[in-house]
C-alpha atoms as a PDB file:
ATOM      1  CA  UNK A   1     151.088  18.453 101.671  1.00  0.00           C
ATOM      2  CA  UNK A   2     151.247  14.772 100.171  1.00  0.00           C
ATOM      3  CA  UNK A   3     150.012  16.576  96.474  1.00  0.00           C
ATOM      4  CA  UNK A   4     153.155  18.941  96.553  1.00  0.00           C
ATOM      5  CA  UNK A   5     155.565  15.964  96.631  1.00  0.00           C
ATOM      6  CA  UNK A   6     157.076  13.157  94.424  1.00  0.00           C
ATOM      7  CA  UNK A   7     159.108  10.606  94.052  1.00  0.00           C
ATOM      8  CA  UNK A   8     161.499  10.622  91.266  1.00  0.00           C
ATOM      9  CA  UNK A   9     163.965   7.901  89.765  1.00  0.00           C
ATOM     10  CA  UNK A  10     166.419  10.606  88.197  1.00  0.00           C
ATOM     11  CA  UNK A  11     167.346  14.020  89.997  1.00  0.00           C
ATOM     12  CA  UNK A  12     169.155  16.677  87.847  1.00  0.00           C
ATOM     13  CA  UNK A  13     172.140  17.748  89.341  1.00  0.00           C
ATOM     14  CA  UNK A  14     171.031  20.898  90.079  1.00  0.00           C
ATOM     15  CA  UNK A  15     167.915  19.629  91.642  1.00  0.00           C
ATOM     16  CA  UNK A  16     167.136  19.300  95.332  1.00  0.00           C
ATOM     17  CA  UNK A  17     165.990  16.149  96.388  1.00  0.00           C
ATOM     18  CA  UNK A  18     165.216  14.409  99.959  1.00  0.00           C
ATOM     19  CA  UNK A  19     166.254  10.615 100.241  1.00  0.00           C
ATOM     20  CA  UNK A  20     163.919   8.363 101.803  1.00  0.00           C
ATOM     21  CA  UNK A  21     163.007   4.775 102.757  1.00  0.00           C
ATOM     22  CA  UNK A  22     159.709   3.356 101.353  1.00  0.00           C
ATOM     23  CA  UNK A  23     157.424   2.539 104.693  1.00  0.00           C
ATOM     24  CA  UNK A  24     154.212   2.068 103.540  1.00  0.00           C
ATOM     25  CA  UNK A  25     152.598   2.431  99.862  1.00  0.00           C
ATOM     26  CA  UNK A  26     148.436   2.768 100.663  1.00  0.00           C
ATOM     27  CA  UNK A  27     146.913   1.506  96.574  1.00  0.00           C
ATOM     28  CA  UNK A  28     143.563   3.776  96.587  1.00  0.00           C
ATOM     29  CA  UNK A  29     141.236   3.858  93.745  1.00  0.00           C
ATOM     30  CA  UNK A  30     142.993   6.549  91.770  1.00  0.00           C
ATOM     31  CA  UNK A  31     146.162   7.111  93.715  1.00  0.00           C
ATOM     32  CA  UNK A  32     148.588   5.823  95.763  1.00  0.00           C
ATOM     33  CA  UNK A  33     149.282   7.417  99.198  1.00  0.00           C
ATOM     34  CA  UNK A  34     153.246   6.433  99.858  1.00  0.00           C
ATOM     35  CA  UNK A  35     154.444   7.131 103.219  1.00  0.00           C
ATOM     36  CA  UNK A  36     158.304   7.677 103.160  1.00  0.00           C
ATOM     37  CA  UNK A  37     161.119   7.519 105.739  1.00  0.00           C
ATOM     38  CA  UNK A  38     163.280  10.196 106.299  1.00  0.00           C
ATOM     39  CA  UNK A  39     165.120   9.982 109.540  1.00  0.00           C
ATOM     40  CA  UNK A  40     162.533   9.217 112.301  1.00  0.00           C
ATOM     41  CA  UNK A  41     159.880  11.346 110.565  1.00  0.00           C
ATOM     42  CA  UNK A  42     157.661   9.799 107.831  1.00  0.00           C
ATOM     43  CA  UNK A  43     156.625  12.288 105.170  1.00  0.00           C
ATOM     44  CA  UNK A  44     153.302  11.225 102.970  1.00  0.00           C
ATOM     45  CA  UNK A  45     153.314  11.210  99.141  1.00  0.00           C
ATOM     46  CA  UNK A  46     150.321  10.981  96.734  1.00  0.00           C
ATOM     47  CA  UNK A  47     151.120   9.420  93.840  1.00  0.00           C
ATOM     48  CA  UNK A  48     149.180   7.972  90.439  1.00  0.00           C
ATOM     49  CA  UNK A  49     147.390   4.817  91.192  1.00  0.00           C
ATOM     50  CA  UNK A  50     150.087   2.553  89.011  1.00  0.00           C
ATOM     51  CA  UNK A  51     153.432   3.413  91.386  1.00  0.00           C
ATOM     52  CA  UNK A  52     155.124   0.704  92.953  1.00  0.00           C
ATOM     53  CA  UNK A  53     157.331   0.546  95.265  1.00  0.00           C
ATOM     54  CA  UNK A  54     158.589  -2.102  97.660  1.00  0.00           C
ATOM     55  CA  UNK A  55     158.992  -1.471 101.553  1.00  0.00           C
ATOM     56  CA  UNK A  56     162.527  -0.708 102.578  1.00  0.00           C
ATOM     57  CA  UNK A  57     163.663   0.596  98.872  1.00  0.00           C
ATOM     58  CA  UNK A  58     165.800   3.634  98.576  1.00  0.00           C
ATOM     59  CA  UNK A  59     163.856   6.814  97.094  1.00  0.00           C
ATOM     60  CA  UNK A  60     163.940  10.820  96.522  1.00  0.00           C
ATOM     61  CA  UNK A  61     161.804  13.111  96.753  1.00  0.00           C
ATOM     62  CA  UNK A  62     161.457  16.566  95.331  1.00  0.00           C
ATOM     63  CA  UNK A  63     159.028  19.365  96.460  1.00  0.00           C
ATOM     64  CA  UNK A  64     156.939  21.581  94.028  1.00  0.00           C
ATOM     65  CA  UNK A  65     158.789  24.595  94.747  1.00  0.00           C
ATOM     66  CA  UNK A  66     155.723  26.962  93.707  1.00  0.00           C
ATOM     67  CA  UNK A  67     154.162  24.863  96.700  1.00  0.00           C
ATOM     68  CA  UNK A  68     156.497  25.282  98.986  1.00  0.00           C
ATOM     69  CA  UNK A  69     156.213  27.028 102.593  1.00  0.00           C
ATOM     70  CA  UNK A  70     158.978  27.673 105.389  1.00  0.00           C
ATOM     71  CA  UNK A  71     159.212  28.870 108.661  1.00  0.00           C
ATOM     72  CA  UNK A  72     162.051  29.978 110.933  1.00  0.00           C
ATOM     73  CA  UNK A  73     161.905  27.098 114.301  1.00  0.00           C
ATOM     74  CA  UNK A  74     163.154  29.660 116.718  1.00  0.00           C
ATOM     75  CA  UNK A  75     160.547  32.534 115.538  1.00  0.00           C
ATOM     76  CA  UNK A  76     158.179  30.296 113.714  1.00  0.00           C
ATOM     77  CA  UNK A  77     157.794  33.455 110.854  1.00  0.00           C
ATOM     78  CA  UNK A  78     157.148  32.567 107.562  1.00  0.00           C
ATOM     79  CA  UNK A  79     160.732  32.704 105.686  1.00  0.00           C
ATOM     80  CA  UNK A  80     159.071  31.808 102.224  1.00  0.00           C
END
């Protein structure tokens, strides 16, 4: 879900991260809905209202682990 992502500047090194492309960044009222590149998928982001971004810019992502759900593609059974 867009809510159990963000983009970060810094990564620890012990961090996992997904790098991106900026597509689109969608200003709403009180957030900003960021749609990100990664391959030829595009993965939505909510973010506060103030980020900016520019189309095309080089970003990572990290997931809120506590958040976070995954499923085997052969058996599709939940693997965490």
């Amino acid at each position: 879900r867009p809510e159990n992502l963000s983009i970060v500047e810094k990564v620890e090194e012990t961090a996992n991260y997904v790098p991106g492309e900026i597509y689109v960044v969608e200003p709403l009222d009180t957030e900003t809905v960021v749609d990100v590149k990664v391959g030829e998928n595009l993965v939505k982001v909510r973010e506060k209202s103030a980020f900016m971004a520019r189309m095309g810019e080089s970003v990572r992502m990290v997931f809120n682990e506590n958040n976070m759900h995954l499923f085997d593609k052969k058996t599709e059974k939940a693997i965490l």
